[in-house]
C-alpha atoms as a PDB file:
ATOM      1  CA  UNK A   1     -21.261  -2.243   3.588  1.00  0.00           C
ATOM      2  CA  UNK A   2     -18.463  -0.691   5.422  1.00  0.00           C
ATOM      3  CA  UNK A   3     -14.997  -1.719   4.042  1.00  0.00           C
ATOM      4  CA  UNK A   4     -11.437  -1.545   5.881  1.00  0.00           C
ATOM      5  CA  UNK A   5      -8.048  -0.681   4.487  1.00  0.00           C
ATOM      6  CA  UNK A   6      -4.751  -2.017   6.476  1.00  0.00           C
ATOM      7  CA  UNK A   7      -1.403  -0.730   5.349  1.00  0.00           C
ATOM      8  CA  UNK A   8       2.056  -0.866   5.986  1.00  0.00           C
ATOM      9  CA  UNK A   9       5.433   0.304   4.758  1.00  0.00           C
ATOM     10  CA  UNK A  10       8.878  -1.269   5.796  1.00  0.00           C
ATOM     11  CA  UNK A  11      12.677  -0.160   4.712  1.00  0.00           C
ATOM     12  CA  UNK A  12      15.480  -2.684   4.829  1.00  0.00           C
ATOM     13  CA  UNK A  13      18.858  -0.995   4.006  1.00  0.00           C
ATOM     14  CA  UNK A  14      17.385   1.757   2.315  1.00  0.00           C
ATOM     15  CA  UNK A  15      15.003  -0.211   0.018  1.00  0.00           C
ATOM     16  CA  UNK A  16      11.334   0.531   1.038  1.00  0.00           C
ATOM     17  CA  UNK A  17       8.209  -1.885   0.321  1.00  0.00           C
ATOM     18  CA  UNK A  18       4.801  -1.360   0.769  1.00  0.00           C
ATOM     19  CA  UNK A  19       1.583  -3.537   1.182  1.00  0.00           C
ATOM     20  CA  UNK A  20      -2.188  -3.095   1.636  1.00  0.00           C
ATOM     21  CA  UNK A  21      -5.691  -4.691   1.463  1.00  0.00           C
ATOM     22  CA  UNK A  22      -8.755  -3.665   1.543  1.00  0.00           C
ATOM     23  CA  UNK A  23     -11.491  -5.925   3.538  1.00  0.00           C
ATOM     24  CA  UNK A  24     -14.988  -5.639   4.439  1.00  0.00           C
ATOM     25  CA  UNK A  25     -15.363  -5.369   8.317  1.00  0.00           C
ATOM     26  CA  UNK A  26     -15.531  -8.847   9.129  1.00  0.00           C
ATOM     27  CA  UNK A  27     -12.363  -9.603   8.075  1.00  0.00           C
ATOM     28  CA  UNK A  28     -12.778 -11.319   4.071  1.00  0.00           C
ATOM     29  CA  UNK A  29     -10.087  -9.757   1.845  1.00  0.00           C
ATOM     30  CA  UNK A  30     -11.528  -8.151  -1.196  1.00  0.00           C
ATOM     31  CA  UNK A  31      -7.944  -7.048  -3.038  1.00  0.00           C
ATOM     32  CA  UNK A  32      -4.452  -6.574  -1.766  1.00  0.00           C
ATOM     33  CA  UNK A  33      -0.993  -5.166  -3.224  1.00  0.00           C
ATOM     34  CA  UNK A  34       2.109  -4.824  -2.726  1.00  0.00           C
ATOM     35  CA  UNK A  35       5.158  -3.166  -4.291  1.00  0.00           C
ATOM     36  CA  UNK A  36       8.810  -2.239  -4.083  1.00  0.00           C
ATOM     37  CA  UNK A  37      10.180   1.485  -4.155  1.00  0.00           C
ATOM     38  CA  UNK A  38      13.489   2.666  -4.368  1.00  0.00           C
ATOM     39  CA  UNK A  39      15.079   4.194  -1.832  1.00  0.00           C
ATOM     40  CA  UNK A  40      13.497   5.547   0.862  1.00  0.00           C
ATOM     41  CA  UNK A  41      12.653   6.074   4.731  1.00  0.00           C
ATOM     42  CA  UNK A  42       9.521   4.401   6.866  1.00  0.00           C
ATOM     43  CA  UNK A  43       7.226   7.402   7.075  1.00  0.00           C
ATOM     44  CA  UNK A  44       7.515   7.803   3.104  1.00  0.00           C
ATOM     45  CA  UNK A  45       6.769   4.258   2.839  1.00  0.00           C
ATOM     46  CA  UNK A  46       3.971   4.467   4.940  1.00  0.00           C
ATOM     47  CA  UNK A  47       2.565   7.388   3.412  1.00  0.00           C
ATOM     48  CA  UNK A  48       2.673   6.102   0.125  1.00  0.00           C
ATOM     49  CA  UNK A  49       1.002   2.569   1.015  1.00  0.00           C
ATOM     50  CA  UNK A  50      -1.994   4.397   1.876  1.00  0.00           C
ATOM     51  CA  UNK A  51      -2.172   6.926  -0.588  1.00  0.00           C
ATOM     52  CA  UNK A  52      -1.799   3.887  -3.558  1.00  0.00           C
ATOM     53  CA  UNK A  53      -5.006   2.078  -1.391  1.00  0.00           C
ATOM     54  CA  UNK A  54      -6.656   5.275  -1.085  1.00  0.00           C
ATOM     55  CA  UNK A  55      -6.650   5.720  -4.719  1.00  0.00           C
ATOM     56  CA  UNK A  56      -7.431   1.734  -5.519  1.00  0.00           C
ATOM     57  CA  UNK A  57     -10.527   2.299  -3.440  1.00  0.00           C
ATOM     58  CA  UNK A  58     -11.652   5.512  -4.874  1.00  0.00           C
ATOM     59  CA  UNK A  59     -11.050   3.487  -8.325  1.00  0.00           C
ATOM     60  CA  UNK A  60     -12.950   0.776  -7.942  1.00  0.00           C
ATOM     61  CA  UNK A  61     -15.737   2.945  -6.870  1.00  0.00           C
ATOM     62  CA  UNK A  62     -15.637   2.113  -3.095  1.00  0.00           C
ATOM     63  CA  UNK A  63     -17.611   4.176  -0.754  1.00  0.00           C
ATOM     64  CA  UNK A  64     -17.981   4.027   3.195  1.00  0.00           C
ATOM     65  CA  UNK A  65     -14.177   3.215   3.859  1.00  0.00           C
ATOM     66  CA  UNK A  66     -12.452   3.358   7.057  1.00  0.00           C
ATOM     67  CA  UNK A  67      -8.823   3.605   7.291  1.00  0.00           C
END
């Protein structure tokens, strides 16, 4: 079963948020996050959203993921 992760990271006024989720190919969410940060710029923000799913996925012991 090949899964999916989608990510994001958006700054308003130099407050930074990120989101993921990780899905199976067909679309059906298996887990999704989110979280604040303090201040900081897009690319950060995106880095960071897919380094926390990276390591979610590599926690639960999820193999064959495409980012």
């Amino acid at each position: 079963m090949q899964l999916k992760i989608n990510f994001d990271g958006s700054v308003i006024s130099s407050k930074a948020s990120i989101g993921f989720d990780i899905r199976h190919k067909v679309d059906m969410p298996i887990v999704a996050r989110a979280r604040n940060l303090e201040e900081n710029n897009s690319s950060t923000a995106v880095a960071l959203a897919l380094r926390d799913a990276r390591w979610l996925a590599k926690g639960k012991g999820f193999r064959n993921v495409c980012v």
